[in-house]
C-alpha atoms as a PDB file:
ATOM      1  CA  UNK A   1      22.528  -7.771  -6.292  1.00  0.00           C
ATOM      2  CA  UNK A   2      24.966 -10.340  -7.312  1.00  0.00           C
ATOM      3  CA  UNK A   3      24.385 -14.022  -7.565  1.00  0.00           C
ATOM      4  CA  UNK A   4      27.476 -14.725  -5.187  1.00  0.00           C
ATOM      5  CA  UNK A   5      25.465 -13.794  -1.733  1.00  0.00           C
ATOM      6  CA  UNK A   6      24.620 -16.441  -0.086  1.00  0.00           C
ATOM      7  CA  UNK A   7      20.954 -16.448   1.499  1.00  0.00           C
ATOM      8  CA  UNK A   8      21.055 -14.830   4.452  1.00  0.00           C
ATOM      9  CA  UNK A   9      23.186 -11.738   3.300  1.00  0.00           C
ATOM     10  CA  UNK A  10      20.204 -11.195   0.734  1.00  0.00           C
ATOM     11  CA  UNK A  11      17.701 -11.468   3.119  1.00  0.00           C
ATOM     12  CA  UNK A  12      19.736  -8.860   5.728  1.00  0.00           C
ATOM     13  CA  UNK A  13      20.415  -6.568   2.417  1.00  0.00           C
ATOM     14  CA  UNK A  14      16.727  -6.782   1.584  1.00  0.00           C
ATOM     15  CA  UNK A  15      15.197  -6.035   5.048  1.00  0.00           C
ATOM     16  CA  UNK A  16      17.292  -3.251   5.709  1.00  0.00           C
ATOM     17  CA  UNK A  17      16.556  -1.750   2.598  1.00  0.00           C
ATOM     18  CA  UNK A  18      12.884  -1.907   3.560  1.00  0.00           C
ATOM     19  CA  UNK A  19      13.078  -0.319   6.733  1.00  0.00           C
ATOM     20  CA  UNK A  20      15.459   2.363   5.471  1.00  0.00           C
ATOM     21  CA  UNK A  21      13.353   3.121   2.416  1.00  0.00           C
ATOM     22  CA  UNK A  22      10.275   3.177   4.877  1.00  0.00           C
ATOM     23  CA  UNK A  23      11.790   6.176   6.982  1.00  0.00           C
ATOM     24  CA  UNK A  24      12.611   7.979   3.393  1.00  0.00           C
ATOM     25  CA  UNK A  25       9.838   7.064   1.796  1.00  0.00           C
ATOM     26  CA  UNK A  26       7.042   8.066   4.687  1.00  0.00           C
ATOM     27  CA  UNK A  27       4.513   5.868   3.789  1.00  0.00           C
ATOM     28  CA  UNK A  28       6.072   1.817   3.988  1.00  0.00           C
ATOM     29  CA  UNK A  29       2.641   0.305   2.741  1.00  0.00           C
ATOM     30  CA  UNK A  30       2.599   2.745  -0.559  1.00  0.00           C
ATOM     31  CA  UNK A  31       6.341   1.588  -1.039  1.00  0.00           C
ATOM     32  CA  UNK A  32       6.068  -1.858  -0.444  1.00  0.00           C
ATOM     33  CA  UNK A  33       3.434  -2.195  -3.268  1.00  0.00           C
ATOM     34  CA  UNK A  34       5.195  -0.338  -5.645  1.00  0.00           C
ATOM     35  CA  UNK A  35       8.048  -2.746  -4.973  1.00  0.00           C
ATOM     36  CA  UNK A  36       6.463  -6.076  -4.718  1.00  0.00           C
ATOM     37  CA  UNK A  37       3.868  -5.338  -7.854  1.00  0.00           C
ATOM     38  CA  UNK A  38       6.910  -4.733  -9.815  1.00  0.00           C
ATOM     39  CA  UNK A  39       8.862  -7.678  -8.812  1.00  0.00           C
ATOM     40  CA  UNK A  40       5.852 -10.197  -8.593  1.00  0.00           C
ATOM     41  CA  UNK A  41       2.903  -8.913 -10.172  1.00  0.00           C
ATOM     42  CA  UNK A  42       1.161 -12.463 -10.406  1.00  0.00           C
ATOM     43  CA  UNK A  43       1.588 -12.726  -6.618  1.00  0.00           C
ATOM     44  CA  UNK A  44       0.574  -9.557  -5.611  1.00  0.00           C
ATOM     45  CA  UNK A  45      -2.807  -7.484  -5.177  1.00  0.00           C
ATOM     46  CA  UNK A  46      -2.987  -4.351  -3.659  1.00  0.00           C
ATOM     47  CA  UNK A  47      -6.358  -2.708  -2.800  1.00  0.00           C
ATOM     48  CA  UNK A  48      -6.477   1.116  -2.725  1.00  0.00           C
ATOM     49  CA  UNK A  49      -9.194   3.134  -1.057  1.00  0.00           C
ATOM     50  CA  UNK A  50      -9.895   6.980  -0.916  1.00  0.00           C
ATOM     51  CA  UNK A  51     -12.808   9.332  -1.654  1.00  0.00           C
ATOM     52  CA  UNK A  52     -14.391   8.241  -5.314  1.00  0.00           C
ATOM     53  CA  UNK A  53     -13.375  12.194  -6.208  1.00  0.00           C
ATOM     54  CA  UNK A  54     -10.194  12.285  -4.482  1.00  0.00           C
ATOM     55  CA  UNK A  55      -7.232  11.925  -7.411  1.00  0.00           C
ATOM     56  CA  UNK A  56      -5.015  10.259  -4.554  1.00  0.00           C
ATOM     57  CA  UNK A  57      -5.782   6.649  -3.517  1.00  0.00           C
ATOM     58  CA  UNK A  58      -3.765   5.049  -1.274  1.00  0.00           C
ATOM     59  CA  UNK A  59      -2.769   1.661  -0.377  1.00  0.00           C
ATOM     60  CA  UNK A  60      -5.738   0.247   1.643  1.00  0.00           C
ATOM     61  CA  UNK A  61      -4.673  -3.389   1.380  1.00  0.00           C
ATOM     62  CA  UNK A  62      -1.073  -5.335   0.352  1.00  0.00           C
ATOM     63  CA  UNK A  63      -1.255  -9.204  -0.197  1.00  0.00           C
ATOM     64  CA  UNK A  64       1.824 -11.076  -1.444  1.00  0.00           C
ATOM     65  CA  UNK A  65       1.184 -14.727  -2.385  1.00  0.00           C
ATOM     66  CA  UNK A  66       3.920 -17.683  -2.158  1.00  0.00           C
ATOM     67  CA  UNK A  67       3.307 -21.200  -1.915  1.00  0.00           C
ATOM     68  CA  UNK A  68       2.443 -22.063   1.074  1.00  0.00           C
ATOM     69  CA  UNK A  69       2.295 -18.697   3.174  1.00  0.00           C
ATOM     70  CA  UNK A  70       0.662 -15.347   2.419  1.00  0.00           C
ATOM     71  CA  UNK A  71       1.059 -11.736   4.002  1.00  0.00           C
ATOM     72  CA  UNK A  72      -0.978  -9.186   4.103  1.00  0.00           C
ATOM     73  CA  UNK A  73      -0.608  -5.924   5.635  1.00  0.00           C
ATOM     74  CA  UNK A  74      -3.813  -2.944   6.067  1.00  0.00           C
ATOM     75  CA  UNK A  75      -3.757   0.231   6.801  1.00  0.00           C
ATOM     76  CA  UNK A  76      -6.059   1.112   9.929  1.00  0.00           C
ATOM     77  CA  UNK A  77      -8.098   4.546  10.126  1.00  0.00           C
ATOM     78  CA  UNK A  78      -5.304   6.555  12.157  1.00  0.00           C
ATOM     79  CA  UNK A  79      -2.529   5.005   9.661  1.00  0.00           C
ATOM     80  CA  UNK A  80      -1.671   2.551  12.256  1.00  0.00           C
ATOM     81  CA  UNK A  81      -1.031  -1.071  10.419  1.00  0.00           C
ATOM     82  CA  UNK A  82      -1.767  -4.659  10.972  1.00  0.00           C
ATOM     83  CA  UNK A  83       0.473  -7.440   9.400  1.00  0.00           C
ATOM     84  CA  UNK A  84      -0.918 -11.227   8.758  1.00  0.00           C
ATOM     85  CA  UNK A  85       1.101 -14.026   8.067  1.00  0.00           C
ATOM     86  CA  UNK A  86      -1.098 -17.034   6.525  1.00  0.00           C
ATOM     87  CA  UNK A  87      -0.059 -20.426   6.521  1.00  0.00           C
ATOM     88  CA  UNK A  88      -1.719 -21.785   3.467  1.00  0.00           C
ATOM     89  CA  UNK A  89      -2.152 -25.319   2.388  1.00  0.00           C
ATOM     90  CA  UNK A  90      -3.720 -26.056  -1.016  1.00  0.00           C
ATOM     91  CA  UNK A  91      -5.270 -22.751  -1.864  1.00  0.00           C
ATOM     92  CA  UNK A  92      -6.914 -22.848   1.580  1.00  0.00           C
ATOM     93  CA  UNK A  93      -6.011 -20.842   4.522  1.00  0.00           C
ATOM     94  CA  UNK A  94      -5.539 -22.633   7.418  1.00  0.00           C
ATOM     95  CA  UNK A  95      -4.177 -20.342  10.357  1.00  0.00           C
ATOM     96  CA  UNK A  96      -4.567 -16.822  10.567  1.00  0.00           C
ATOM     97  CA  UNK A  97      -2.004 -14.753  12.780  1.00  0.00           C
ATOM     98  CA  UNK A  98      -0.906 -11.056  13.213  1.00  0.00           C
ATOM     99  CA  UNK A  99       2.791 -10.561  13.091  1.00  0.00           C
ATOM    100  CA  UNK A 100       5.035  -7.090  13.956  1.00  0.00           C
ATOM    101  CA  UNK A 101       5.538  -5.149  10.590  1.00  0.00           C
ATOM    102  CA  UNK A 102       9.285  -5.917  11.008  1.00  0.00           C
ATOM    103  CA  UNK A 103       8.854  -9.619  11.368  1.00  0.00           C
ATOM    104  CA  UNK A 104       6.150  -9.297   8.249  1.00  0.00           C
ATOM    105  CA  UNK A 105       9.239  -7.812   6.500  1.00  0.00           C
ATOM    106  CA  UNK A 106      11.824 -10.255   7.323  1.00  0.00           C
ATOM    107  CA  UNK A 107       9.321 -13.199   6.272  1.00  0.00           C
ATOM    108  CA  UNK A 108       8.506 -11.657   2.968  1.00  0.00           C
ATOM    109  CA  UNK A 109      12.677 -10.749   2.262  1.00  0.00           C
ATOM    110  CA  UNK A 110      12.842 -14.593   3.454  1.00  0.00           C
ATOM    111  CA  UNK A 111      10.290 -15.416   0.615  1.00  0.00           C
ATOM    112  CA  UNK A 112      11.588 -13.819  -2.201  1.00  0.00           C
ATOM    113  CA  UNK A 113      15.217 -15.097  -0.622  1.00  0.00           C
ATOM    114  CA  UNK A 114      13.768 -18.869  -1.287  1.00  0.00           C
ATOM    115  CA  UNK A 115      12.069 -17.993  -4.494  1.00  0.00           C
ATOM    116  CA  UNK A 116      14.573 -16.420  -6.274  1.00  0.00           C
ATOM    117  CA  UNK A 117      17.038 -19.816  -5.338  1.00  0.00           C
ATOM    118  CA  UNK A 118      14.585 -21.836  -6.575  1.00  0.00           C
ATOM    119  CA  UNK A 119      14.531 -20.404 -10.320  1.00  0.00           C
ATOM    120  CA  UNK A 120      16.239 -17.502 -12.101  1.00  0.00           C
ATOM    121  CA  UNK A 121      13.009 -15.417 -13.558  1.00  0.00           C
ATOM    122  CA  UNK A 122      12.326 -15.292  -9.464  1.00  0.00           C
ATOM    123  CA  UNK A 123      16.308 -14.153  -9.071  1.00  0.00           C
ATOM    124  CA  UNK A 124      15.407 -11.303 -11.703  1.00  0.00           C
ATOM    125  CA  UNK A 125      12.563 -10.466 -10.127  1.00  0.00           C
ATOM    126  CA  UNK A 126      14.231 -10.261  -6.298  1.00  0.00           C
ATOM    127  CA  UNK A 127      16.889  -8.186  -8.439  1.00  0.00           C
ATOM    128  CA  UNK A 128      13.922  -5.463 -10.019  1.00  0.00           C
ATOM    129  CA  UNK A 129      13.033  -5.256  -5.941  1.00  0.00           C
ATOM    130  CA  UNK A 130      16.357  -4.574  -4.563  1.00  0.00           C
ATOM    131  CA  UNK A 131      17.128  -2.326  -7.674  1.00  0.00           C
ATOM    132  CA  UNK A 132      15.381   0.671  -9.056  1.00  0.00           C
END
């Protein structure tokens, strides 16, 4: 991605590649750790779950931590998900509240939008998302 787009191109670029990687992909929570581990591995924690035997474990739990929101997203029983957006306020959560998936992705894209303006090893990082 080059330096030249201004914010809200990045964010569009970023969200649609999300959504269009989630239909390719077939399983959005699997991708969107890969992704975000990669790019922010400090701010991210996924949780996998599966039978102890079972050589596949997949993405139970996402969380992506900025400063002063978090998102999580879980996968429900059926494969159905639930996205959080937490408004955090000195390492304490203070409100809770369940978002769409799409709005969870246009917050996050937002995020890493904001971050990688603030400092370049955040622009490299948004850059190792976008990119393969």
């Amino acid at each position: 991605m080059q330096d030249d787009l201004d914010q809200a191109l990045q964010v569009d670029v970023l969200a649609a590649a999300l959504k269009m990687e989630n239909k390719e992909a077939g399983d959005l929570l699997e991708f969107l750790a890969q992704k975000l581990q990669a790019a922010l591995p400090q701010s991210t924690e996924v949780t996998r779950g599966g039978w102890i035997l079972s050589k596949d474990k997949p993405v139970k739990e996402l969380l992506v931590r900025f400063d002063d929101f978090q998102y999580q997203i879980t996968r429900g029983r059926h494969g159905s998900f639930t996205a959080r957006e937490m408004k955090v306020v000195r390492g304490v959560v203070l409100k809770t509240a369940e978002i769409q998936l799409d709005q969870w992705i246009n917050n996050v894209a937002s995020q890493l939008s904001e971050l990688a303006n603030r400092n370049r090893e955040a622009r490299q990082a948004l850059n190792k998302f976008l990119m393969p």
